[in-house]
C-alpha atoms as a PDB file:
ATOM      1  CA  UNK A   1     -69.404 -75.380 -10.121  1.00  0.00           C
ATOM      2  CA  UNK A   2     -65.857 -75.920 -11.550  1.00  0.00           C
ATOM      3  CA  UNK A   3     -63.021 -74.148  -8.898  1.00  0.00           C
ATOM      4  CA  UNK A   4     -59.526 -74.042 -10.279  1.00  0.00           C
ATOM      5  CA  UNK A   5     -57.151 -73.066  -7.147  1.00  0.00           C
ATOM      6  CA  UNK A   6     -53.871 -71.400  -8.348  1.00  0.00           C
ATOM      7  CA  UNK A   7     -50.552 -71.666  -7.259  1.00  0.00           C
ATOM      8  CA  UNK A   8     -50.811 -68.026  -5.639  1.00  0.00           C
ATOM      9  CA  UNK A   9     -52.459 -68.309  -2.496  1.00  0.00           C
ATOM     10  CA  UNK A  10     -56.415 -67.353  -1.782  1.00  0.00           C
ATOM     11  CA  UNK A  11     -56.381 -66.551  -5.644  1.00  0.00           C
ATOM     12  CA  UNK A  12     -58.937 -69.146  -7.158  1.00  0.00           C
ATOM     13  CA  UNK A  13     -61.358 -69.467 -10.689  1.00  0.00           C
ATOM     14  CA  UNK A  14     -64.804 -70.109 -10.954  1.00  0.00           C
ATOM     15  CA  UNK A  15     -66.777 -71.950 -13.543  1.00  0.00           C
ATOM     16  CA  UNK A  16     -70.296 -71.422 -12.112  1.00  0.00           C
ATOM     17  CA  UNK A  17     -72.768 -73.953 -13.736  1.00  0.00           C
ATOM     18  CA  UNK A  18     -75.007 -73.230 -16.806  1.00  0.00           C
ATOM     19  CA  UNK A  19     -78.148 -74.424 -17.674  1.00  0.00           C
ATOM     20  CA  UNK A  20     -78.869 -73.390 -21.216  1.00  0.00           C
ATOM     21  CA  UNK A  21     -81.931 -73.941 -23.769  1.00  0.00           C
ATOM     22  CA  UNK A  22     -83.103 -72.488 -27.021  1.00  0.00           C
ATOM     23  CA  UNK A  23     -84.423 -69.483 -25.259  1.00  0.00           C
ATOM     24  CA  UNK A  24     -81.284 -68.219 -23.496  1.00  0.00           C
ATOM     25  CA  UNK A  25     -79.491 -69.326 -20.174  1.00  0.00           C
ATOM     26  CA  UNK A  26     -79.301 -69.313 -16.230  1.00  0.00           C
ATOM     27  CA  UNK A  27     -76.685 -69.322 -13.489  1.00  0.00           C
ATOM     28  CA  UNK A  28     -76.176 -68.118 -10.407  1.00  0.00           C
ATOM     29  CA  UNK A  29     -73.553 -65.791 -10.497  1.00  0.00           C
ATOM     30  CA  UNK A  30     -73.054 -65.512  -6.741  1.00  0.00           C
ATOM     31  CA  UNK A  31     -74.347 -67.710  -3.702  1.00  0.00           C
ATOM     32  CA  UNK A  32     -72.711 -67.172  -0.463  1.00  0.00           C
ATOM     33  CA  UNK A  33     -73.393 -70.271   1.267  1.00  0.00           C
ATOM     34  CA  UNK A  34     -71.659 -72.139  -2.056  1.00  0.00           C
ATOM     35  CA  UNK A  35     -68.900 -69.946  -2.351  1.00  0.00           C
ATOM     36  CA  UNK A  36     -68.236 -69.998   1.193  1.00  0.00           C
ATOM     37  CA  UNK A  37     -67.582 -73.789   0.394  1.00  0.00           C
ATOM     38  CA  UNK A  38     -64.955 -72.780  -1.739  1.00  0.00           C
ATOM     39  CA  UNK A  39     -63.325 -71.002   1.088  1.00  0.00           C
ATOM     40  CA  UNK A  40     -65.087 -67.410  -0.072  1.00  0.00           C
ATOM     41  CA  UNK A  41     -66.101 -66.216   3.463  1.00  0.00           C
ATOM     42  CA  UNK A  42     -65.809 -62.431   3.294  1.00  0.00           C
ATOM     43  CA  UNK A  43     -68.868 -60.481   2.961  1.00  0.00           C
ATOM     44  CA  UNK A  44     -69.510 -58.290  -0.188  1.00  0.00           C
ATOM     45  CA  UNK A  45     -70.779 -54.936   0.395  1.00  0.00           C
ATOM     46  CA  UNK A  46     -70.446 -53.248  -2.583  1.00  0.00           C
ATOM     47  CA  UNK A  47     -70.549 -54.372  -6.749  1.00  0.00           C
ATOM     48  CA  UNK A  48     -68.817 -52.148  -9.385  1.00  0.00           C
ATOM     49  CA  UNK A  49     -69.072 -51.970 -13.379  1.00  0.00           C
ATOM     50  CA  UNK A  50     -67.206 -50.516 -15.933  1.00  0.00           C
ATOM     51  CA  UNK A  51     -67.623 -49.942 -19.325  1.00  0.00           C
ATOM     52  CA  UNK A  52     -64.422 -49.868 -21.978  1.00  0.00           C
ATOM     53  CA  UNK A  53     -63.253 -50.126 -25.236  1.00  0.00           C
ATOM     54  CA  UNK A  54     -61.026 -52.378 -27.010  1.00  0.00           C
ATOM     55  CA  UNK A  55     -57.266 -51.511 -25.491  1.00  0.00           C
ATOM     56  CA  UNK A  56     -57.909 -49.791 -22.086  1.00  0.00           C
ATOM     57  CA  UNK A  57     -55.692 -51.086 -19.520  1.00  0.00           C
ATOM     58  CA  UNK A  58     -57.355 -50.381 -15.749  1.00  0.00           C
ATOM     59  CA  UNK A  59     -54.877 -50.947 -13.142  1.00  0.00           C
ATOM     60  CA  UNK A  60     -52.996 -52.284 -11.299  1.00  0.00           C
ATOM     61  CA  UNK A  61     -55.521 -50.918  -8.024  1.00  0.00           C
ATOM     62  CA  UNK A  62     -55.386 -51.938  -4.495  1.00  0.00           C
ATOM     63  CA  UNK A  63     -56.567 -49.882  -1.453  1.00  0.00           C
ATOM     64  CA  UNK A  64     -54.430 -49.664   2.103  1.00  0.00           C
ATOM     65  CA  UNK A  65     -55.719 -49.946   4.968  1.00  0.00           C
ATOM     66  CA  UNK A  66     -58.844 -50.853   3.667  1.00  0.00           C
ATOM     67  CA  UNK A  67     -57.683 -53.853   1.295  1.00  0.00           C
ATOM     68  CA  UNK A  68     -60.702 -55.204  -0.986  1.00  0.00           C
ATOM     69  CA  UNK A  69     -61.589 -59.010  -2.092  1.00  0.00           C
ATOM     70  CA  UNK A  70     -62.492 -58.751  -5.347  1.00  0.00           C
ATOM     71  CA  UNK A  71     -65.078 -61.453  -7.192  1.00  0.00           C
ATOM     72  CA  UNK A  72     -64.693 -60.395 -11.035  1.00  0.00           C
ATOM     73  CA  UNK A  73     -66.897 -61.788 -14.345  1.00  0.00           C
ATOM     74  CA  UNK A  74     -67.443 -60.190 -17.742  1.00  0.00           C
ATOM     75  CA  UNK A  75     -70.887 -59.764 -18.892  1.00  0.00           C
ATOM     76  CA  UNK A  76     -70.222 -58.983 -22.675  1.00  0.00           C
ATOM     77  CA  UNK A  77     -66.748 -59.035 -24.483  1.00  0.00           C
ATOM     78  CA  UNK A  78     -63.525 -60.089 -23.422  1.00  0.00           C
ATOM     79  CA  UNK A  79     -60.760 -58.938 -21.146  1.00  0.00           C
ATOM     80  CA  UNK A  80     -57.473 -60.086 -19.665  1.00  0.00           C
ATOM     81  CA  UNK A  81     -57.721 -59.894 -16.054  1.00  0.00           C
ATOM     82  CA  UNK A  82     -54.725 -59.719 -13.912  1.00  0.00           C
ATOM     83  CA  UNK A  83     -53.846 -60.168 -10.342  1.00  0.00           C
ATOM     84  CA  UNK A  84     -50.675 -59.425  -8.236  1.00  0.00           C
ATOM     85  CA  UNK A  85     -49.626 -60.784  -4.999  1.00  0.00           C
ATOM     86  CA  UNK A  86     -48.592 -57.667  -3.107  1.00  0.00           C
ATOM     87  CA  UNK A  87     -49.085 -59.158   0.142  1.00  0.00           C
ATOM     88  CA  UNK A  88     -45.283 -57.971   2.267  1.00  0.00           C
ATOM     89  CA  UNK A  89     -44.005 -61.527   3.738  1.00  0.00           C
ATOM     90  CA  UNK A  90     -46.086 -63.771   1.097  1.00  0.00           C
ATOM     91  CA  UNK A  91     -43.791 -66.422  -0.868  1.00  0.00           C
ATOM     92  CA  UNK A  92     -45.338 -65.413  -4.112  1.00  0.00           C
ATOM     93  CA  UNK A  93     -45.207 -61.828  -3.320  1.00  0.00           C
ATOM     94  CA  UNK A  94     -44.742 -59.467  -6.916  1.00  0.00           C
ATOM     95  CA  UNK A  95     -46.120 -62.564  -8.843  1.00  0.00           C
ATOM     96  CA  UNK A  96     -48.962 -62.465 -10.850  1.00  0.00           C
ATOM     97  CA  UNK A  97     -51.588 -64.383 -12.771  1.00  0.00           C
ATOM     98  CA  UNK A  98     -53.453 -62.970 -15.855  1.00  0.00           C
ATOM     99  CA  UNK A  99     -57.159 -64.848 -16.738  1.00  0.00           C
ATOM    100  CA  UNK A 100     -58.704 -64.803 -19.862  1.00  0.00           C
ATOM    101  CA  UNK A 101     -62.775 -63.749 -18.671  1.00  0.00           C
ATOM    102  CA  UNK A 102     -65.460 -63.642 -21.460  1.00  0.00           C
ATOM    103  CA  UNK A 103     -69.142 -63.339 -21.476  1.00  0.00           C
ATOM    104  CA  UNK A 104     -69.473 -66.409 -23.489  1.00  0.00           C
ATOM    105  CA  UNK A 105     -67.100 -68.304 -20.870  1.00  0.00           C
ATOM    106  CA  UNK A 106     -68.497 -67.244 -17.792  1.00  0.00           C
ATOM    107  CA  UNK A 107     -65.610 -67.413 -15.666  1.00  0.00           C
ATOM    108  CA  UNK A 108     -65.192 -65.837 -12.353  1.00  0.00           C
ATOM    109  CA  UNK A 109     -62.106 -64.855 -10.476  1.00  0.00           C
ATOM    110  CA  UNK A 110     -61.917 -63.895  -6.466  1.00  0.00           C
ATOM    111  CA  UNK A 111     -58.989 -62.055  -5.718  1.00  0.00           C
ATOM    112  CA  UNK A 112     -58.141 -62.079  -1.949  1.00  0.00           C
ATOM    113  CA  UNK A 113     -57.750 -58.734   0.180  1.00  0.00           C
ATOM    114  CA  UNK A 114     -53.767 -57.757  -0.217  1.00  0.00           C
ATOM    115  CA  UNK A 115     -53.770 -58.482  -4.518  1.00  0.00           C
ATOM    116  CA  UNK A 116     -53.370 -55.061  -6.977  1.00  0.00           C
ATOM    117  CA  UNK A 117     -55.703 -55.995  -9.596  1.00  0.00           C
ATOM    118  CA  UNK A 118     -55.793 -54.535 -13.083  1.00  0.00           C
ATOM    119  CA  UNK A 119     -57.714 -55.652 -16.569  1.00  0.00           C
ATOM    120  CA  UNK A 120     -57.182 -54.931 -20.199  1.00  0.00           C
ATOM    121  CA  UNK A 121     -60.255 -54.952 -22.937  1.00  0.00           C
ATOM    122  CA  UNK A 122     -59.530 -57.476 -25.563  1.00  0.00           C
ATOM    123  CA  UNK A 123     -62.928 -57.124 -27.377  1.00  0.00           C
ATOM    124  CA  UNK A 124     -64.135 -54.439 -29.314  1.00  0.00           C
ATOM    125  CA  UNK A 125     -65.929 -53.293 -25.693  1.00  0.00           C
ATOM    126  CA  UNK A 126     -66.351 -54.823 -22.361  1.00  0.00           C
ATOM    127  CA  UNK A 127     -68.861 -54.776 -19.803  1.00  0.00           C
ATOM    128  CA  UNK A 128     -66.783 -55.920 -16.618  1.00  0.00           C
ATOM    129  CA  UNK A 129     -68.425 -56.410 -13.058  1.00  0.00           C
ATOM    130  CA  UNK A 130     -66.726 -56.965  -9.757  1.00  0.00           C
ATOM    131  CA  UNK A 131     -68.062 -57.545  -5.831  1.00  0.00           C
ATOM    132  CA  UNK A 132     -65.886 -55.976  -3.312  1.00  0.00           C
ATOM    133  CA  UNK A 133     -65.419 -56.881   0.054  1.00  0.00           C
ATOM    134  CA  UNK A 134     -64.590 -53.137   1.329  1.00  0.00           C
ATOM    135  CA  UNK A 135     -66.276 -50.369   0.203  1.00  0.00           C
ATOM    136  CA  UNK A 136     -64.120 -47.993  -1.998  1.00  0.00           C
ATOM    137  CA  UNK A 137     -62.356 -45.595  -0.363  1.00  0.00           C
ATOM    138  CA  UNK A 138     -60.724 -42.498  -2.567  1.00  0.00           C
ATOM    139  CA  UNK A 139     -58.135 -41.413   0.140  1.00  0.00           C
ATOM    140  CA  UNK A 140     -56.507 -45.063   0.639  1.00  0.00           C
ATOM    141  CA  UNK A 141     -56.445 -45.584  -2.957  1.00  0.00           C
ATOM    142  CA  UNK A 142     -53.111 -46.854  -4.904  1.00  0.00           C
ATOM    143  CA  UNK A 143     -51.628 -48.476  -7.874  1.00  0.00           C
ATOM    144  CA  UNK A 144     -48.691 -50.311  -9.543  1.00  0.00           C
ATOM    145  CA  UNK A 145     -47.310 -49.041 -12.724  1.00  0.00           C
ATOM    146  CA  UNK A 146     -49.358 -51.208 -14.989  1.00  0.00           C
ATOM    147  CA  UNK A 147     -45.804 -52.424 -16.750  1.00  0.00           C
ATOM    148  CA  UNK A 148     -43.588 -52.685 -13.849  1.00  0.00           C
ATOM    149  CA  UNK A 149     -40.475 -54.327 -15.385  1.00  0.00           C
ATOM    150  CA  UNK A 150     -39.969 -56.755 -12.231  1.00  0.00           C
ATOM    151  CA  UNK A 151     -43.759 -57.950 -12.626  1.00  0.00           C
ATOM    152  CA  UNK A 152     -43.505 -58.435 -15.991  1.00  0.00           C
ATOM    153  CA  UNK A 153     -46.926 -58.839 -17.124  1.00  0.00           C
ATOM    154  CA  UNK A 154     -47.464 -60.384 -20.526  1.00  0.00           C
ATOM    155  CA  UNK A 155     -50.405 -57.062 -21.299  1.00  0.00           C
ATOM    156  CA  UNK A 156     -51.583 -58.178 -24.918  1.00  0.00           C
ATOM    157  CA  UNK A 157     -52.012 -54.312 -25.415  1.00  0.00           C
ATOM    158  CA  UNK A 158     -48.448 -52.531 -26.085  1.00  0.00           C
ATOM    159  CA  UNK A 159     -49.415 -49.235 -25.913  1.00  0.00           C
ATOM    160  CA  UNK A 160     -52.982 -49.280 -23.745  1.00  0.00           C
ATOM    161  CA  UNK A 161     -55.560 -46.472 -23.296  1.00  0.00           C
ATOM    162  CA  UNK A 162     -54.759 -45.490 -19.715  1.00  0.00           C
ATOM    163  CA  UNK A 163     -56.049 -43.148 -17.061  1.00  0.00           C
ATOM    164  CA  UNK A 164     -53.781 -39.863 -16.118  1.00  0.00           C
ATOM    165  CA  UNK A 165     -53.897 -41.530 -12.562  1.00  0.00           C
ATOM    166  CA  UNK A 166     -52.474 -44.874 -14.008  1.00  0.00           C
ATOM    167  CA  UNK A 167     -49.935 -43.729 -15.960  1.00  0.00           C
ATOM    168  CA  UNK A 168     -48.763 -42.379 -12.577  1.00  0.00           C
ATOM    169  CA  UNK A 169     -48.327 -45.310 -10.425  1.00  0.00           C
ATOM    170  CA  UNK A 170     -45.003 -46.368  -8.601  1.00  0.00           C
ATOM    171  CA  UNK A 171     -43.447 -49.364  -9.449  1.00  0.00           C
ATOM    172  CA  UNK A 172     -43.438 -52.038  -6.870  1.00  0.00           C
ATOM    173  CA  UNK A 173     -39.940 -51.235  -5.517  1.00  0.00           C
ATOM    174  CA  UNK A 174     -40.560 -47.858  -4.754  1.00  0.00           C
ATOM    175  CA  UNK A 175     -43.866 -48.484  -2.820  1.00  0.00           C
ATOM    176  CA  UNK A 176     -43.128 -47.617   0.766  1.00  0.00           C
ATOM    177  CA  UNK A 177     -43.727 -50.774   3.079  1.00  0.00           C
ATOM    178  CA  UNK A 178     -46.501 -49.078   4.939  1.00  0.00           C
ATOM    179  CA  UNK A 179     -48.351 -48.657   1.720  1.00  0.00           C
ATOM    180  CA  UNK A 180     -48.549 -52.608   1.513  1.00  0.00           C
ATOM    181  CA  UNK A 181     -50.986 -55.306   3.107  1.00  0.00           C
ATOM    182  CA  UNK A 182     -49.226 -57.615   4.856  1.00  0.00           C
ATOM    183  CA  UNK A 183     -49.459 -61.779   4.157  1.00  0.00           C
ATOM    184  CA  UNK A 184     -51.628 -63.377   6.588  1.00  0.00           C
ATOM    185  CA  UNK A 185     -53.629 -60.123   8.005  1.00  0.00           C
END
């Protein structure tokens, strides 16, 4: 497996291996003993999917006090996947990192607990799956304006397909401290 470790802390990209033949292909797409290698030691306890079309914007998401890891992969099209460091006290806090993740590239991204996470469908449609480390939790859920001017994320979409709830988020200035995970917890 190819791991690419970024320069934001705990935020790291998978290549997992795969074998491939005339018939189709095989990987694993999650091991815990390899992964926990990698430095992936949380336990999963819940997997999402979502289904969108080409320009929906999901995000930016994060829970508080019950932060998630996230493990992400696409299993058909192609998205932009973003993650911000929202983590109060970390030296890349309000920094983020978009991925390119595609069915036919196979990459995986695990964001750590303490990241608001968002994606944007580049293909006509997207199948997008993600393993959380916390189950979801409706009452502790909150979000980033998805084009927060001090983030500054470089959304290939100008004018997404977003949900009433997303168009409502706070930007990151205006979140109240308490309603942040703390760097290091």
């Amino acid at each position: 497996m190819e791991i690419v470790k970024t320069e934001i802390s705990g935020l790291i990209v998978l290549k997992p291996d795969v074998f491939g033949d005339t018939r189709g292909f095989f990987m694993e797409s999650y091991n815990q003993e390899r992964y926990a290698e990698y430095g992936i030691t949380e336990t999963f306890v819940q997997d999402n999917m979502s289904r969108s079309t080409k320009g929906v914007l999901r995000g930016l998401h994060y829970q508080i006090p019950y932060t998630q890891g996230k493990l992400v992969y696409v299993m058909e099209g192609e998205v932009l996947d973003v993650a911000v460091d929202i983590r109060k006290g970390s030296p890349t806090f309000g920094q983020w990192k978009g991925f390119t993740l595609t069915a036919e590239n196979k990459k995986q991204l695990y964001i750590p607990p303490g990241f608001a996470h968002g994606f944007e469908v580049l293909s006509d449609s997207a199948l997008f799956c993600y393993k959380c480390t916390e189950f979801y939790h409706p009452e502790c859920d909150k979000g980033i304006l998805w084009n927060d001017p001090t983030i500054a994320i470089e959304w290939q979409t100008k004018e997404p397909s977003l949900s009433e709830k997303d168009k409502r988020h706070s930007l990151l200035k205006d979140v109240p401290e308490e309603d942040l995970p703390r760097f290091g917890e």
